[in-house]
PDB file of N, CA and C in Angstrom:
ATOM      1  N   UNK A   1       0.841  -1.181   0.000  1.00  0.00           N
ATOM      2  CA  UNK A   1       0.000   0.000   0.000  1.00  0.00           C
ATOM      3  C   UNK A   1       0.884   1.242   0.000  1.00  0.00           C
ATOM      4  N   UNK A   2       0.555   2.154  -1.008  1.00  0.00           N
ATOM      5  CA  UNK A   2       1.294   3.487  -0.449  1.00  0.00           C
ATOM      6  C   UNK A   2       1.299   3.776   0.495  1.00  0.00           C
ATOM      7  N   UNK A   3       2.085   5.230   1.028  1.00  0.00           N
ATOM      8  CA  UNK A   3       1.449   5.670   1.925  1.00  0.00           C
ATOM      9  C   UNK A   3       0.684   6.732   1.951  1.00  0.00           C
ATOM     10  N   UNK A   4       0.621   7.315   1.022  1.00  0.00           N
ATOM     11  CA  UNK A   4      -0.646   8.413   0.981  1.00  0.00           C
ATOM     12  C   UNK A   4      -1.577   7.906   0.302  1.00  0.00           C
ATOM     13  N   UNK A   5      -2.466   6.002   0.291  1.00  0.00           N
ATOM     14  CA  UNK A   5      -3.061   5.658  -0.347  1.00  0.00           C
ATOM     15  C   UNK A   5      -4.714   6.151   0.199  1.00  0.00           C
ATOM     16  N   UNK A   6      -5.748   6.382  -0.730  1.00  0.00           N
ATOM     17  CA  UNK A   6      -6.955   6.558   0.239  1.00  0.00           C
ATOM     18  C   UNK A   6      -7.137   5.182   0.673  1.00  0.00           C
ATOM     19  N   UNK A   7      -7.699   5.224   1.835  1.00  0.00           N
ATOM     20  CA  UNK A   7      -8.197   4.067   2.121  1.00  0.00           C
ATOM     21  C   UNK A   7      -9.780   4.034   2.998  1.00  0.00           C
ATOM     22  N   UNK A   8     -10.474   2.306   2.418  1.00  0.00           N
ATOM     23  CA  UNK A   8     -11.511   2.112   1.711  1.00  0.00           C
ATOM     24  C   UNK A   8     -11.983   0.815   3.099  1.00  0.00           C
ATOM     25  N   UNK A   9     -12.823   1.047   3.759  1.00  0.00           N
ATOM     26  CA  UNK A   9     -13.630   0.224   3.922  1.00  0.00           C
ATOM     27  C   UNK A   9     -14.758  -0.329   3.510  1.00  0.00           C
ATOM     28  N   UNK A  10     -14.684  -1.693   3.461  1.00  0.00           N
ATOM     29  CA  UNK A  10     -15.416  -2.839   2.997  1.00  0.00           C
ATOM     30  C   UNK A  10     -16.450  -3.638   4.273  1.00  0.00           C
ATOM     31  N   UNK A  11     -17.840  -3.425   3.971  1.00  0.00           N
ATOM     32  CA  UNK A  11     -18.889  -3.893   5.000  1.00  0.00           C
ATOM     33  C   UNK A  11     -19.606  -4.558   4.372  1.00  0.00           C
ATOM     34  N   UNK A  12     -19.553  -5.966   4.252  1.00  0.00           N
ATOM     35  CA  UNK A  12     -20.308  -7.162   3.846  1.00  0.00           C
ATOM     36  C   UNK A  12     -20.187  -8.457   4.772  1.00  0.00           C
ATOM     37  N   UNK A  13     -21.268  -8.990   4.560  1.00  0.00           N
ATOM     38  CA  UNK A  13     -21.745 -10.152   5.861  1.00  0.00           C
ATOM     39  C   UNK A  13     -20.742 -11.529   4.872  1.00  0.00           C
ATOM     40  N   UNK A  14     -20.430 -10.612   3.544  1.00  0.00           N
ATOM     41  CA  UNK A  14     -20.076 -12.178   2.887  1.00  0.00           C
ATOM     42  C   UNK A  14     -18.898 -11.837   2.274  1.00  0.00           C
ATOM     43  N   UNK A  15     -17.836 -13.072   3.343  1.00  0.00           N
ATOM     44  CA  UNK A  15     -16.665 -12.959   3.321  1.00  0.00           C
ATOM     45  C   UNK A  15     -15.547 -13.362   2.006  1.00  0.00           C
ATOM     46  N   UNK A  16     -16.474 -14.346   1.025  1.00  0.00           N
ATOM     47  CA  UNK A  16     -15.893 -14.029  -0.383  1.00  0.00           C
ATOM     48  C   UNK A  16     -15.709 -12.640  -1.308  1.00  0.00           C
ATOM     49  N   UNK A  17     -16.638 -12.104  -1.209  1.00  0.00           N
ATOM     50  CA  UNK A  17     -17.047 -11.042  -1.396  1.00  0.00           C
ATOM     51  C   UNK A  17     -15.751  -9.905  -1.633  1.00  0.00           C
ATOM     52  N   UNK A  18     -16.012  -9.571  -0.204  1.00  0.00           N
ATOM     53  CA  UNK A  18     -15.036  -9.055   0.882  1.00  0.00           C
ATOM     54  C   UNK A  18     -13.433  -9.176   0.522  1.00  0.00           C
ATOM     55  N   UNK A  19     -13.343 -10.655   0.037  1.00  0.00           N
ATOM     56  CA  UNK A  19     -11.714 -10.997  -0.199  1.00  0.00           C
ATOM     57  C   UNK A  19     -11.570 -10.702  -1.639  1.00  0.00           C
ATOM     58  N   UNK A  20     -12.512 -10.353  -2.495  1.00  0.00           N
ATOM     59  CA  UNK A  20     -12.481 -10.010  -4.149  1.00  0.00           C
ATOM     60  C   UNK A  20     -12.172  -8.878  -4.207  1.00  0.00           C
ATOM     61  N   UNK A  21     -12.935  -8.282  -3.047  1.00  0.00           N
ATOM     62  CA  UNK A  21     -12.943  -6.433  -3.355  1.00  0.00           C
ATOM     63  C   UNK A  21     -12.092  -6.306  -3.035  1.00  0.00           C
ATOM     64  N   UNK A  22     -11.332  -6.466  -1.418  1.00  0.00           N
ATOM     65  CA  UNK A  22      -9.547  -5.986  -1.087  1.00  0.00           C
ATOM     66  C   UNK A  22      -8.678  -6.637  -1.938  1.00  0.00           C
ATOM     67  N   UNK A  23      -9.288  -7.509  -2.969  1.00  0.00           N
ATOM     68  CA  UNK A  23      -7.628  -7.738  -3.247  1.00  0.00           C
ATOM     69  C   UNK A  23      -7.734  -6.960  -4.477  1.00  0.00           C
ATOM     70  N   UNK A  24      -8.585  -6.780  -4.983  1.00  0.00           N
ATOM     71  CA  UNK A  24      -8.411  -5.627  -6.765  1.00  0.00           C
ATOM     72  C   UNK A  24      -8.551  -4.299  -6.245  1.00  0.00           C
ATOM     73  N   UNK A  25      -8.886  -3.679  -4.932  1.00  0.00           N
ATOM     74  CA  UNK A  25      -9.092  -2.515  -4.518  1.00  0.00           C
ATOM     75  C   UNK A  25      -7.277  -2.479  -4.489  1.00  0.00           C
ATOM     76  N   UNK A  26      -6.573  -3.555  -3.625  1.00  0.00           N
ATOM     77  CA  UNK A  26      -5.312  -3.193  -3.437  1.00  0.00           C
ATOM     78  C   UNK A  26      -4.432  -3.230  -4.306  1.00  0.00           C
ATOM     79  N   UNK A  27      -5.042  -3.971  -5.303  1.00  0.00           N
ATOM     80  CA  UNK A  27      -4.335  -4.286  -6.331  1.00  0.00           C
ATOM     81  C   UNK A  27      -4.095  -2.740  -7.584  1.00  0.00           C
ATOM     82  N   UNK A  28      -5.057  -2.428  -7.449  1.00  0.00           N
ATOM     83  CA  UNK A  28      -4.950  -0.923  -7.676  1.00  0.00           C
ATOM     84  C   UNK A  28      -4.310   0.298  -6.688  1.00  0.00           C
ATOM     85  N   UNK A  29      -3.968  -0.262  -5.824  1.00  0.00           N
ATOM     86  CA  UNK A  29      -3.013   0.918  -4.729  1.00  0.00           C
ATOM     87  C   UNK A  29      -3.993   1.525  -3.788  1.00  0.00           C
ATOM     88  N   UNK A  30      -5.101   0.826  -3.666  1.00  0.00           N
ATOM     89  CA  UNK A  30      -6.006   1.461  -2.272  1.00  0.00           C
ATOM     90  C   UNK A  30      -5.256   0.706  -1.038  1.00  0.00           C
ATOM     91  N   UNK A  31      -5.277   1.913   0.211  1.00  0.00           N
ATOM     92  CA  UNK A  31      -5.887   0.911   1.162  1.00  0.00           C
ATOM     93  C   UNK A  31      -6.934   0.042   1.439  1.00  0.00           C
ATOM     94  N   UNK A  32      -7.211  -1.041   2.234  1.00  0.00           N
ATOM     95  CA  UNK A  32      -8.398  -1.542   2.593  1.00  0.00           C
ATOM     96  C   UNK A  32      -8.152  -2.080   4.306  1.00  0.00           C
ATOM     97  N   UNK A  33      -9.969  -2.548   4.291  1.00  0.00           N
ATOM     98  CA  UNK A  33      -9.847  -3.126   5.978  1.00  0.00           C
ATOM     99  C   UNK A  33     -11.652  -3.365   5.678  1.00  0.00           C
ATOM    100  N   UNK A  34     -11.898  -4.597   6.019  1.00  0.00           N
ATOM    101  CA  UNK A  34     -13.203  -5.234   5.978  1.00  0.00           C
ATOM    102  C   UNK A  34     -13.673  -5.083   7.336  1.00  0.00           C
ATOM    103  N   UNK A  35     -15.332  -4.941   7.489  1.00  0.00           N
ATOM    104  CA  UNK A  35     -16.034  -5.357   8.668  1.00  0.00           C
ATOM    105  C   UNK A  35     -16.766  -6.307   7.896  1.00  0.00           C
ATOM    106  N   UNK A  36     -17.335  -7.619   8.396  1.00  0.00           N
ATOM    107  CA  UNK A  36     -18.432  -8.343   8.288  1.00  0.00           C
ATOM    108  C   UNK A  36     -19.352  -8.286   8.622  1.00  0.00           C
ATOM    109  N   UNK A  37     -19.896  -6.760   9.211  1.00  0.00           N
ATOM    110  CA  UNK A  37     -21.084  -6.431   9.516  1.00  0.00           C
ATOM    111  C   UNK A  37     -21.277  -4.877  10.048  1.00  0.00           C
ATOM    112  N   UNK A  38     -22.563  -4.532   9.849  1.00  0.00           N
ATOM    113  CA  UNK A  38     -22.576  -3.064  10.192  1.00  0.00           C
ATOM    114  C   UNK A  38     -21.732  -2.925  11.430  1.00  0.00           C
ATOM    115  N   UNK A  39     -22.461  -3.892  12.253  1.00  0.00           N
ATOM    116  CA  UNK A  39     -21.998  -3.595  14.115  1.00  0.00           C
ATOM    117  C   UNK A  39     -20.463  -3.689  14.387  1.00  0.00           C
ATOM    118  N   UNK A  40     -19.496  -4.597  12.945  1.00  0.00           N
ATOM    119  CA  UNK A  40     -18.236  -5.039  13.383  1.00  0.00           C
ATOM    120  C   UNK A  40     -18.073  -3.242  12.934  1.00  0.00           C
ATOM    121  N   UNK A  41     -18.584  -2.423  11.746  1.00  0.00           N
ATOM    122  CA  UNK A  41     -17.864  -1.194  11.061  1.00  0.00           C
ATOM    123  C   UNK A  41     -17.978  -0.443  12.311  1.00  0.00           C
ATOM    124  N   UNK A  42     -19.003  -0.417  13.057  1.00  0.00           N
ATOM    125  CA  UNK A  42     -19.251   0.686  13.843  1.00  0.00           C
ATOM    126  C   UNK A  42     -17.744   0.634  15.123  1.00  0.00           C
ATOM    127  N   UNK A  43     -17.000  -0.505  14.920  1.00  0.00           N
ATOM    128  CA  UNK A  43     -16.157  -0.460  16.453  1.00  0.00           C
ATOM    129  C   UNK A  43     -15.115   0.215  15.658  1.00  0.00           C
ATOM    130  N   UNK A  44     -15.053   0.233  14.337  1.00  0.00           N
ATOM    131  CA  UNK A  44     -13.595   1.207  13.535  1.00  0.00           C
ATOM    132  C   UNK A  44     -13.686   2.374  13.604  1.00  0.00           C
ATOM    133  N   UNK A  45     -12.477   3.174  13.526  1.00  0.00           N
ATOM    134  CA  UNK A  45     -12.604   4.896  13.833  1.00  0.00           C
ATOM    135  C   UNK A  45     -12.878   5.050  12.425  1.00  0.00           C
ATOM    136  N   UNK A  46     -14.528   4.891  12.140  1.00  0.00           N
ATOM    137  CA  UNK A  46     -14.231   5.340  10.809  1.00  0.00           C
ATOM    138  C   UNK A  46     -14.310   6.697   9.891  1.00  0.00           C
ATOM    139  N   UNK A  47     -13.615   7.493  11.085  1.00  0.00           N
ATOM    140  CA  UNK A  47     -12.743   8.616  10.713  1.00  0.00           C
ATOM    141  C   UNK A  47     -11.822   8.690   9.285  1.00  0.00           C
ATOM    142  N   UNK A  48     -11.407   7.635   9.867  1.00  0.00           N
ATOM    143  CA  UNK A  48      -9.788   7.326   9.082  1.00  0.00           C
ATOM    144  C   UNK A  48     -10.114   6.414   7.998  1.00  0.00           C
ATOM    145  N   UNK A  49     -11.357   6.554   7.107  1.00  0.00           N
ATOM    146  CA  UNK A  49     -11.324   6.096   6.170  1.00  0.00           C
ATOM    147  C   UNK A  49     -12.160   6.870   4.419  1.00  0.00           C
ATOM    148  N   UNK A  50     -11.914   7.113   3.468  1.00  0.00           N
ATOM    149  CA  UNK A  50     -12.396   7.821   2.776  1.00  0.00           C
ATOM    150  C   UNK A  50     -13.105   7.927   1.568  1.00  0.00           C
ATOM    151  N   UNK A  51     -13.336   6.316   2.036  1.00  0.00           N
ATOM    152  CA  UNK A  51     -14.606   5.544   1.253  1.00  0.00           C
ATOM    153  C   UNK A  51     -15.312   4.546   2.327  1.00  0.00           C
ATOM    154  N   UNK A  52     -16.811   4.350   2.334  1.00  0.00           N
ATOM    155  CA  UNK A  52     -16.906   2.922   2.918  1.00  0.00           C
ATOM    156  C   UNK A  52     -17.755   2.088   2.090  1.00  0.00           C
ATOM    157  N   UNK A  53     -17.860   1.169   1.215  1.00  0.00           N
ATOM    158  CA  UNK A  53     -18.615   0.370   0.444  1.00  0.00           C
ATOM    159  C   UNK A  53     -19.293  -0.332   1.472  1.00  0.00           C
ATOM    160  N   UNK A  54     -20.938  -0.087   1.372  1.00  0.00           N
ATOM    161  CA  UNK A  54     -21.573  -0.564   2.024  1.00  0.00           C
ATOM    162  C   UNK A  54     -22.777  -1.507   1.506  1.00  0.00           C
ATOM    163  N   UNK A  55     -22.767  -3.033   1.669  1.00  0.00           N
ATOM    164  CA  UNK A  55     -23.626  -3.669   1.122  1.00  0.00           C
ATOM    165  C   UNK A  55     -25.186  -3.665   1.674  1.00  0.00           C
ATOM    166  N   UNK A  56     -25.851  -3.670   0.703  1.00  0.00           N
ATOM    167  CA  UNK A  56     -26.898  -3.446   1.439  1.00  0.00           C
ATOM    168  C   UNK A  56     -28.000  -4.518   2.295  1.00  0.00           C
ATOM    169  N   UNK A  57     -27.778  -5.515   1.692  1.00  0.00           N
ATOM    170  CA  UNK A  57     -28.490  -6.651   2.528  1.00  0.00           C
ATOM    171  C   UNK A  57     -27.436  -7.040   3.487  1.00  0.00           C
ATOM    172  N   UNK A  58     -27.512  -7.151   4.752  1.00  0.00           N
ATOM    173  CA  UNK A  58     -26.732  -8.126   5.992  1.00  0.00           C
ATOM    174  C   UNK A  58     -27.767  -8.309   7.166  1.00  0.00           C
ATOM    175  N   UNK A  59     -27.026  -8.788   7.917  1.00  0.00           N
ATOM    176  CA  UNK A  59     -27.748  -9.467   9.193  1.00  0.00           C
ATOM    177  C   UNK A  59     -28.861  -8.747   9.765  1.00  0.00           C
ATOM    178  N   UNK A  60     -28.304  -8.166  11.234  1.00  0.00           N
ATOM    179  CA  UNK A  60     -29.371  -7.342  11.898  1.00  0.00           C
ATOM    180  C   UNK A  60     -29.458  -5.892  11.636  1.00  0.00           C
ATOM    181  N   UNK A  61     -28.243  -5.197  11.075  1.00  0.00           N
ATOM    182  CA  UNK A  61     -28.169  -3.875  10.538  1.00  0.00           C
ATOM    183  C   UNK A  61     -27.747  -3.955   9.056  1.00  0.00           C
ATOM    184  N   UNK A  62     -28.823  -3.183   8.365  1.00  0.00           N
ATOM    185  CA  UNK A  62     -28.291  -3.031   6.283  1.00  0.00           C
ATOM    186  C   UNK A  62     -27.480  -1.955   6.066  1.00  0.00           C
ATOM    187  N   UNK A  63     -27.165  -2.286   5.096  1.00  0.00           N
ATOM    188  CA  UNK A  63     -26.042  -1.154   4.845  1.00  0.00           C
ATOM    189  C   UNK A  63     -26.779   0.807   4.708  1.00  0.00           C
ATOM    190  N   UNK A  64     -28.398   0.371   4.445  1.00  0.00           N
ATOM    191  CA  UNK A  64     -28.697   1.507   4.842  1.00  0.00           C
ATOM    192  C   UNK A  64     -29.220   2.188   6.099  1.00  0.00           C
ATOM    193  N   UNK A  65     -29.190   1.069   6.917  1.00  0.00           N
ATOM    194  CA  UNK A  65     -29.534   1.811   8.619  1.00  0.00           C
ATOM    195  C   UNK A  65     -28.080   1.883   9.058  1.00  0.00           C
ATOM    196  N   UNK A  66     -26.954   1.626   8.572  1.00  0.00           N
ATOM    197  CA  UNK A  66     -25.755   2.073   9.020  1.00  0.00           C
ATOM    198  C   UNK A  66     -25.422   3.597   8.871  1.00  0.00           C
ATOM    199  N   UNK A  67     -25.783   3.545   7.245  1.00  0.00           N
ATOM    200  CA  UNK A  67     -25.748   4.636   6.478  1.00  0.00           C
ATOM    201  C   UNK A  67     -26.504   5.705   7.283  1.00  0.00           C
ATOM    202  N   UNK A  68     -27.297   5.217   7.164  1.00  0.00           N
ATOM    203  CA  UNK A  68     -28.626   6.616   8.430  1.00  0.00           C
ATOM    204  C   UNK A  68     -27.897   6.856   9.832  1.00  0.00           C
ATOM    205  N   UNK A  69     -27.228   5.487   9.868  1.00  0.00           N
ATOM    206  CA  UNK A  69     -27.083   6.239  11.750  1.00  0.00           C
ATOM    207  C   UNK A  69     -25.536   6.776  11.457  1.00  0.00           C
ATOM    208  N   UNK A  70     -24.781   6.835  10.461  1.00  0.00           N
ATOM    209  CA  UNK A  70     -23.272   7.704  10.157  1.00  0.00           C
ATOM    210  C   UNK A  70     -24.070   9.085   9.717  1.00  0.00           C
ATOM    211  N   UNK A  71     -25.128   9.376   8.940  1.00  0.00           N
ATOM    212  CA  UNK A  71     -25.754  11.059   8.659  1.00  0.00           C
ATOM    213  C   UNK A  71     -26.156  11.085   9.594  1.00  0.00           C
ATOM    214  N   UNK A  72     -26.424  10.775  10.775  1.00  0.00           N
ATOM    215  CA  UNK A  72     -27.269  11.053  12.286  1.00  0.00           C
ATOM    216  C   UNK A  72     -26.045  11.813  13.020  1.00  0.00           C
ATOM    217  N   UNK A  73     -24.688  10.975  13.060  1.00  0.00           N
ATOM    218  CA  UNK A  73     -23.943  11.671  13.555  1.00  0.00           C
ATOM    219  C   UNK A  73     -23.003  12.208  12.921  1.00  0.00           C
ATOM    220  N   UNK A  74     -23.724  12.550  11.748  1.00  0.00           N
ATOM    221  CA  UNK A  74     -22.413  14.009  10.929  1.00  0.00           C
ATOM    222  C   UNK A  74     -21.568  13.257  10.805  1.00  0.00           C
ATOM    223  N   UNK A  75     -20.962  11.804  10.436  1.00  0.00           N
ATOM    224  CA  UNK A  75     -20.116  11.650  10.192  1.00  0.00           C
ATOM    225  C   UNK A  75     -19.826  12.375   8.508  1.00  0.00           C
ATOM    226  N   UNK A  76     -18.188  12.707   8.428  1.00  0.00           N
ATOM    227  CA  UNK A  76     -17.847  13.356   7.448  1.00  0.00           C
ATOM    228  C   UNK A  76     -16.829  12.203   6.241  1.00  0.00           C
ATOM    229  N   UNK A  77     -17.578  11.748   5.752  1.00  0.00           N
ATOM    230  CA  UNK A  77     -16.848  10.818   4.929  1.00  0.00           C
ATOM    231  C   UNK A  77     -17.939  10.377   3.789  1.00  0.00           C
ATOM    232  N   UNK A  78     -17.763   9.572   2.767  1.00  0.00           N
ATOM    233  CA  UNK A  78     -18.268   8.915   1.643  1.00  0.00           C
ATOM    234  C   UNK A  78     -18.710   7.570   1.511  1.00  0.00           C
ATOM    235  N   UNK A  79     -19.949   7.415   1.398  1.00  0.00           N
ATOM    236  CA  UNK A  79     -20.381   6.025   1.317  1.00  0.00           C
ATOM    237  C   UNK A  79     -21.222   5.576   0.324  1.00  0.00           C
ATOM    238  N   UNK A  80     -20.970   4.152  -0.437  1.00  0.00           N
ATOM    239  CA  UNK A  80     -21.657   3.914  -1.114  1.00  0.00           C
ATOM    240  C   UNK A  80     -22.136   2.684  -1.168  1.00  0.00           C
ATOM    241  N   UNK A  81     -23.259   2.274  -1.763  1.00  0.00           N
ATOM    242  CA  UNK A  81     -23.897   0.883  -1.416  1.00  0.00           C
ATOM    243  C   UNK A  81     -23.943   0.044  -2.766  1.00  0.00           C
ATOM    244  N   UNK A  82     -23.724  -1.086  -2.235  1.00  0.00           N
ATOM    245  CA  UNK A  82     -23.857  -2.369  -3.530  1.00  0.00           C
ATOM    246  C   UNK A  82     -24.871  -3.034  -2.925  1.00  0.00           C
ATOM    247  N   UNK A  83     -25.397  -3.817  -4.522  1.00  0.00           N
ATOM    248  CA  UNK A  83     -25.590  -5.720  -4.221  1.00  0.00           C
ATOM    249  C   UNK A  83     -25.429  -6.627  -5.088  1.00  0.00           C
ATOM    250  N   UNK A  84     -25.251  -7.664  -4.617  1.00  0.00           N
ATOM    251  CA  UNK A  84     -24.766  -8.821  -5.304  1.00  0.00           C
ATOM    252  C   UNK A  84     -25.523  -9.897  -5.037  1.00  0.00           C
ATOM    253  N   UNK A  85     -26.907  -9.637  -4.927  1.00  0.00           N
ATOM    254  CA  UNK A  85     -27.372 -10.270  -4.781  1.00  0.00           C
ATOM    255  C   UNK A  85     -27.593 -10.929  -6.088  1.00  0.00           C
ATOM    256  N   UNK A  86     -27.249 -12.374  -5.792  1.00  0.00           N
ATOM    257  CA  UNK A  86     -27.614 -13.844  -7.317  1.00  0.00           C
ATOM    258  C   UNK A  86     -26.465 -13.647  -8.217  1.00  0.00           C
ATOM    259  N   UNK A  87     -25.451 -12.855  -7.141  1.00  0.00           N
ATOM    260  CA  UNK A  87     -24.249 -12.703  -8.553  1.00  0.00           C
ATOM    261  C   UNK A  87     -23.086 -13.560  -8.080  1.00  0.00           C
TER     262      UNK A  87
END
């Protein structure tokens, strides 16, 4: 990884997934760092990150009630949502 690379968190319940995206995200010179779930993203400072790909179907929190509760608290960063679902 550089070191002035942006870096990109990855929030999907599905850990193939997850290992496709960090490795062509890095493979292109991003940072990365996976949660497997909203609740694992929420324990990261995710301050320090300047993307977060957020899937939208998972467990007990979707990638858009994550999304709602990061605009609840002003978090200042970029997020965007996938699915893969049947892919």
């Amino acid at each position: 990884m550089e070191k002035n690379a942006h870096k990109i968190l990855i929030v999907d319940d599905e850990e193939d997934l997850c290992e496709i995206l960090q490795f062509n995200l890095e493979g292109e010179g991003f940072g990365t760092d996976v949660a497997h779930s909203a609740e694992e993203a929420l324990t990261k400072d995710l301050r320090s990150f300047d993307l977060i790909l957020l899937d939208v179907m998972m467990g007990e929190m979707s990638g858009f009630k994550l999304a709602k509760k990061l605009r609840s608290e002003k978090a200042d960063h970029t997020h965007h949502f996938y699915n893969c679902k049947d892919c």
